[in-house]
N, C-alpha and C. Protein backbone atom coordinates (compact mmCIF):
# COMPACT_ATOMS: atom_id res chain seq x y z
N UNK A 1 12.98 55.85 20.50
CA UNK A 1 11.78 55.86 21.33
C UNK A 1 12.09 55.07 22.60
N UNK A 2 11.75 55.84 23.74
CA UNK A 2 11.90 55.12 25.05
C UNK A 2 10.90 54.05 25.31
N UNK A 3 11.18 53.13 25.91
CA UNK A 3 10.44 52.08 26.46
C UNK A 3 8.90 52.73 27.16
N UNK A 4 8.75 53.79 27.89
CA UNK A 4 7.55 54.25 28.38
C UNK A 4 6.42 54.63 26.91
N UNK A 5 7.44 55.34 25.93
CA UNK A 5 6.48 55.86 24.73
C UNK A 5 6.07 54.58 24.12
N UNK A 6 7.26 53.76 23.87
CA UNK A 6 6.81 52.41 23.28
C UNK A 6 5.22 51.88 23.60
N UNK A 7 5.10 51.98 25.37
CA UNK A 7 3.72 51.17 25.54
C UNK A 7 2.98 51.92 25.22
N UNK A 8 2.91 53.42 25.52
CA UNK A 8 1.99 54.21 25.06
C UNK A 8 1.61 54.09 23.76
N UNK A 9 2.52 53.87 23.17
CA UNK A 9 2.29 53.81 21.09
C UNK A 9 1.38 52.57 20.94
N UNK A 10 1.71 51.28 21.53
CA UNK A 10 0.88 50.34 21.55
C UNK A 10 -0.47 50.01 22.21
N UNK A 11 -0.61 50.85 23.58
CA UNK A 11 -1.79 50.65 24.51
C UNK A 11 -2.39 51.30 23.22
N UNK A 12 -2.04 52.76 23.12
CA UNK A 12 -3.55 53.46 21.49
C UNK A 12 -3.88 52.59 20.20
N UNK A 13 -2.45 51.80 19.77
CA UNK A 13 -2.39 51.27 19.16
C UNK A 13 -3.73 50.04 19.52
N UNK A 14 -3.81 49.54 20.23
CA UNK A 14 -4.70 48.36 20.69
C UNK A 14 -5.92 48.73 21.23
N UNK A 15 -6.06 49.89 21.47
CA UNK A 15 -7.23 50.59 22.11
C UNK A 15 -8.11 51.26 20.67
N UNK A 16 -7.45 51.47 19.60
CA UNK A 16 -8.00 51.71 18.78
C UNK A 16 -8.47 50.50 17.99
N UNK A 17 -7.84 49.01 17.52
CA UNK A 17 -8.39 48.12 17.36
C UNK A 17 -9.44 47.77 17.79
N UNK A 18 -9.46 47.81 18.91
CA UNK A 18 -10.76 47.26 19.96
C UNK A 18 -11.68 47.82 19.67
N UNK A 19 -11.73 49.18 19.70
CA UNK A 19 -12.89 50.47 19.22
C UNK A 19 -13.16 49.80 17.59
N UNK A 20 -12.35 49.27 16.95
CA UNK A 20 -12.95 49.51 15.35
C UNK A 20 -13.41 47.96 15.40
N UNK A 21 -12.50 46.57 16.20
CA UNK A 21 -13.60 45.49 15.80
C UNK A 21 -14.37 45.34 16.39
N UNK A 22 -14.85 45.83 17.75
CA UNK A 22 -15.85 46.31 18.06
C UNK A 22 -17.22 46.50 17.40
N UNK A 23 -17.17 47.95 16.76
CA UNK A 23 -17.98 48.35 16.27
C UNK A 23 -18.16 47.33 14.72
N UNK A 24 -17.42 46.44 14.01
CA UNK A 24 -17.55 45.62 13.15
C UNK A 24 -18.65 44.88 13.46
N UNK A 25 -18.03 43.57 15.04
CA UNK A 25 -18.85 42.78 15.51
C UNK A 25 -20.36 43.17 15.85
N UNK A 26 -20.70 44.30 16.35
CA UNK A 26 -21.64 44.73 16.33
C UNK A 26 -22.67 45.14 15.20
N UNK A 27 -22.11 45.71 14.01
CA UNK A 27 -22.55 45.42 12.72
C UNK A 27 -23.11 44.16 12.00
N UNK A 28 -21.76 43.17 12.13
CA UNK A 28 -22.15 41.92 11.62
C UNK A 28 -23.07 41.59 12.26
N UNK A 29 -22.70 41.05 13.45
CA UNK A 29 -23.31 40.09 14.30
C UNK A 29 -24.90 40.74 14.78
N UNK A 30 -24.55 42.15 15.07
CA UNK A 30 -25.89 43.03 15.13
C UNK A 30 -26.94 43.07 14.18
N UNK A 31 -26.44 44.00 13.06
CA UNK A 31 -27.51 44.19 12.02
C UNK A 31 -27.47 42.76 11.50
N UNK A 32 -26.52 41.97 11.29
CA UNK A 32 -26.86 40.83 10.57
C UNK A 32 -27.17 39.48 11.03
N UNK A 33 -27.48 39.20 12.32
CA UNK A 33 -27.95 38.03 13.07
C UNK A 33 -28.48 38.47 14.06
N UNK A 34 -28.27 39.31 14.80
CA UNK A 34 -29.37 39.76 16.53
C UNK A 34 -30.41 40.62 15.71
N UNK A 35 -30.49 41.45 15.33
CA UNK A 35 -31.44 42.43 14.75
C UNK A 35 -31.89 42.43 13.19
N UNK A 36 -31.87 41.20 12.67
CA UNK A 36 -32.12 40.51 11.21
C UNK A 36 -33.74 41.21 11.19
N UNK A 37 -34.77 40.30 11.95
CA UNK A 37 -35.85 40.49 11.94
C UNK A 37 -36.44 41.36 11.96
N UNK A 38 -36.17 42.57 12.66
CA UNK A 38 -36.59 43.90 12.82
C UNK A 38 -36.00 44.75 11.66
N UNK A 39 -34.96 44.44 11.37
CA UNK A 39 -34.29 45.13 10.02
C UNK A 39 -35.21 44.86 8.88
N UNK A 40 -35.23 43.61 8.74
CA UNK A 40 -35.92 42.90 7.58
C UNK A 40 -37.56 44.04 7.03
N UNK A 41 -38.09 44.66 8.26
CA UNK A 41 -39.30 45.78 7.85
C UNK A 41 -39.11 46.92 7.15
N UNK A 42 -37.59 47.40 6.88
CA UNK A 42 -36.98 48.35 6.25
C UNK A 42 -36.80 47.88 5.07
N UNK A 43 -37.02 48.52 3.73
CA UNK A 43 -36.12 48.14 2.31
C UNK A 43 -35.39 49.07 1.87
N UNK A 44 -34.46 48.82 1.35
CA UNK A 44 -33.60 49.34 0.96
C UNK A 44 -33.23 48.87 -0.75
N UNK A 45 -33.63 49.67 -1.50
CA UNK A 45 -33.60 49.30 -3.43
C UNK A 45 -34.11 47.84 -3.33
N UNK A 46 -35.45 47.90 -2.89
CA UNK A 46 -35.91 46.59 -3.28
C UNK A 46 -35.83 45.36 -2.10
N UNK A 47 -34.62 45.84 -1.40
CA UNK A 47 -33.98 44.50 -0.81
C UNK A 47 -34.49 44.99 1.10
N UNK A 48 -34.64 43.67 1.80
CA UNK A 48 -34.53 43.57 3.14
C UNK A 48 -33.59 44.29 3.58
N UNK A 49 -33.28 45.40 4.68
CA UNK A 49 -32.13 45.83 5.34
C UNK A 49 -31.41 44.92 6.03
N UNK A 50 -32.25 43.85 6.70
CA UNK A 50 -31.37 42.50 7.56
C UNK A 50 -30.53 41.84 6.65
N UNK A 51 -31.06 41.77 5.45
CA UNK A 51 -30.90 40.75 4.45
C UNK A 51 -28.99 42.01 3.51
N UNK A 52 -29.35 42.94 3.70
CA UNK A 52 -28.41 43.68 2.90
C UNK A 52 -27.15 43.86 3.95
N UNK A 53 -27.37 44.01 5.26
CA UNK A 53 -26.21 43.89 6.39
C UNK A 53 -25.47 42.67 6.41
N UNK A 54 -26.54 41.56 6.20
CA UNK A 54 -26.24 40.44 6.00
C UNK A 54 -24.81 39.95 5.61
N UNK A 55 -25.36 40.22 3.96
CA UNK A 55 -24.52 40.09 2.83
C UNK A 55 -23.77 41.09 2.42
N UNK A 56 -24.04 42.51 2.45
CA UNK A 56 -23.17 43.40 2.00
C UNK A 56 -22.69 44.39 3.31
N UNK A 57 -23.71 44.95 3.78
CA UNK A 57 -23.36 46.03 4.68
C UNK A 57 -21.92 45.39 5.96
N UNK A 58 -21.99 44.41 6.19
CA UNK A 58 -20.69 44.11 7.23
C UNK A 58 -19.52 44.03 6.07
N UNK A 59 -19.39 43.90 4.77
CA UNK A 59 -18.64 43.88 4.26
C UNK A 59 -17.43 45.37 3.89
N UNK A 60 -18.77 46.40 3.64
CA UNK A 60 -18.51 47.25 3.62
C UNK A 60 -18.06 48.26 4.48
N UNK A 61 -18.60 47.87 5.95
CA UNK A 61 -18.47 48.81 7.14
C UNK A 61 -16.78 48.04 7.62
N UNK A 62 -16.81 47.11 6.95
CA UNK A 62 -14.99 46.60 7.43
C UNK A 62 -13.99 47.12 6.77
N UNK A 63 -14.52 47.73 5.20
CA UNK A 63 -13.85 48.00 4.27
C UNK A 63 -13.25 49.47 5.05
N UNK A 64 -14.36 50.32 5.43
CA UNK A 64 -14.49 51.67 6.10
C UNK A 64 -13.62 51.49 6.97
N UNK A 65 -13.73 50.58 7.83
CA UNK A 65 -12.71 50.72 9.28
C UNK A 65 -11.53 50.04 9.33
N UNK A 66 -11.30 49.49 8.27
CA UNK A 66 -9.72 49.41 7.43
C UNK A 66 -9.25 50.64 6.61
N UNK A 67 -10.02 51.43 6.36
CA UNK A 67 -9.55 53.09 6.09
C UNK A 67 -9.93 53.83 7.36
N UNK A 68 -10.43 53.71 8.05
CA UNK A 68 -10.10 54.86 8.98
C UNK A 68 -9.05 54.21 9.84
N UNK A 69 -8.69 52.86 9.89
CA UNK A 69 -7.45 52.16 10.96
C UNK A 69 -5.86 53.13 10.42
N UNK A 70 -5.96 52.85 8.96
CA UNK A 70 -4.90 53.33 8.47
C UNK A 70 -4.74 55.04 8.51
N UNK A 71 -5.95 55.58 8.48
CA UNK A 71 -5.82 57.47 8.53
C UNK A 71 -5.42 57.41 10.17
N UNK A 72 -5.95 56.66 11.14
CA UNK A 72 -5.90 57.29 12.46
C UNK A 72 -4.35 56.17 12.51
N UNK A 73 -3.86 54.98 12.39
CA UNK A 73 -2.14 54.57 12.40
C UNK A 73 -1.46 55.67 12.16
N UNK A 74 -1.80 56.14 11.02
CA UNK A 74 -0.67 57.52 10.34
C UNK A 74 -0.86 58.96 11.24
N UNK A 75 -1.61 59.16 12.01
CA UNK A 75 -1.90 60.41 12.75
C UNK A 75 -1.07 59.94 13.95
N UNK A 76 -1.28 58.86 14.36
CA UNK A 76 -0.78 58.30 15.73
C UNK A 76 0.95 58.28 15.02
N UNK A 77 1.18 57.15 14.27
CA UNK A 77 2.94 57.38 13.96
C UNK A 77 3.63 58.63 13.96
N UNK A 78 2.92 59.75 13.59
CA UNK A 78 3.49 60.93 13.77
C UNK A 78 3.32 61.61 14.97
N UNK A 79 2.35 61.01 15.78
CA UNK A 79 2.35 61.88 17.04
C UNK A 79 3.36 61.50 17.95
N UNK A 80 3.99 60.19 17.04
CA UNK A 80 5.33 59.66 18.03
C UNK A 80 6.08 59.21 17.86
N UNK A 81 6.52 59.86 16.33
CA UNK A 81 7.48 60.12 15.59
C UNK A 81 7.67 59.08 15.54
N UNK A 82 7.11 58.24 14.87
CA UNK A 82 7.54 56.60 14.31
C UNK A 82 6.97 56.86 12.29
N UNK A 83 6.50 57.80 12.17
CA UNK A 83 6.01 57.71 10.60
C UNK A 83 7.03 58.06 9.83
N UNK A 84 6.90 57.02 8.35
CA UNK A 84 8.12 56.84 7.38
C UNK A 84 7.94 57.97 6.81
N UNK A 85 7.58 59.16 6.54
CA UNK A 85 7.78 59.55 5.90
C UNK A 85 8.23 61.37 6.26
N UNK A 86 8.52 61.31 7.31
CA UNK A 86 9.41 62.03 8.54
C UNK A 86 11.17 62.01 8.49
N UNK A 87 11.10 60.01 8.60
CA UNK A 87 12.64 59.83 8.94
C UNK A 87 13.46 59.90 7.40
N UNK A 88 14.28 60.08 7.88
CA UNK A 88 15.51 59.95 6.61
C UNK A 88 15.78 59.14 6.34
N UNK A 89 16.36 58.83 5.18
CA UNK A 89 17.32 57.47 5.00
C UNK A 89 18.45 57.43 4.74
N UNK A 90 18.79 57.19 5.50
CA UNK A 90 20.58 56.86 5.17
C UNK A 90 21.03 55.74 4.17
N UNK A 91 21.84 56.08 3.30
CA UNK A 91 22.00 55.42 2.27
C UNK A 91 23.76 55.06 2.51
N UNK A 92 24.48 53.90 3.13
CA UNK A 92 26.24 54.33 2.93
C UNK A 92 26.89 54.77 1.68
């Protein structure tokens, strides 16, 4: 891989981070501390929606965007021919 593809592999590489903790921080910090109160009028099985972002929902929406980091890494490694399971191995 040439030095030009290199940055390219990394600018997406980092441009896609940004996009996913992004949208985390906004979860947490959103549904679960800026928009608590207004959530809190929704229930959800019993429970507050502020109160369930709180404690569970940022947990879970991280879990999500640690699987979609890894489906969209593996689409990207192959779009630039860096994915293991492409190259060969040479064995001496």
């Amino acid at each position: 891989m040439d030095d030009a593809s290199r940055q390219a592999y990394w600018r997406s590489n980092l441009r896609l981070m940004a996009v996913l903790l992004t949208i985390w921080a906004l979860v947490s910090f959103g549904a679960g501390i800026v928009f608590v109160e207004a959530l809190n009028n929704i229930e959800v099985a019993g429970f507050p929606l502020g109160f369930w972002f709180s404690q569970q929902g940022s947990i879970i929406t991280f879990v999500v965007l640690i699987a979609v980091y890894v489906w969209r890494m593996d689409k990207l490694d192959a779009e630039y021919g860096v994915d293991e399971y492409e190259q060969e191995v040479h064995h001496p």
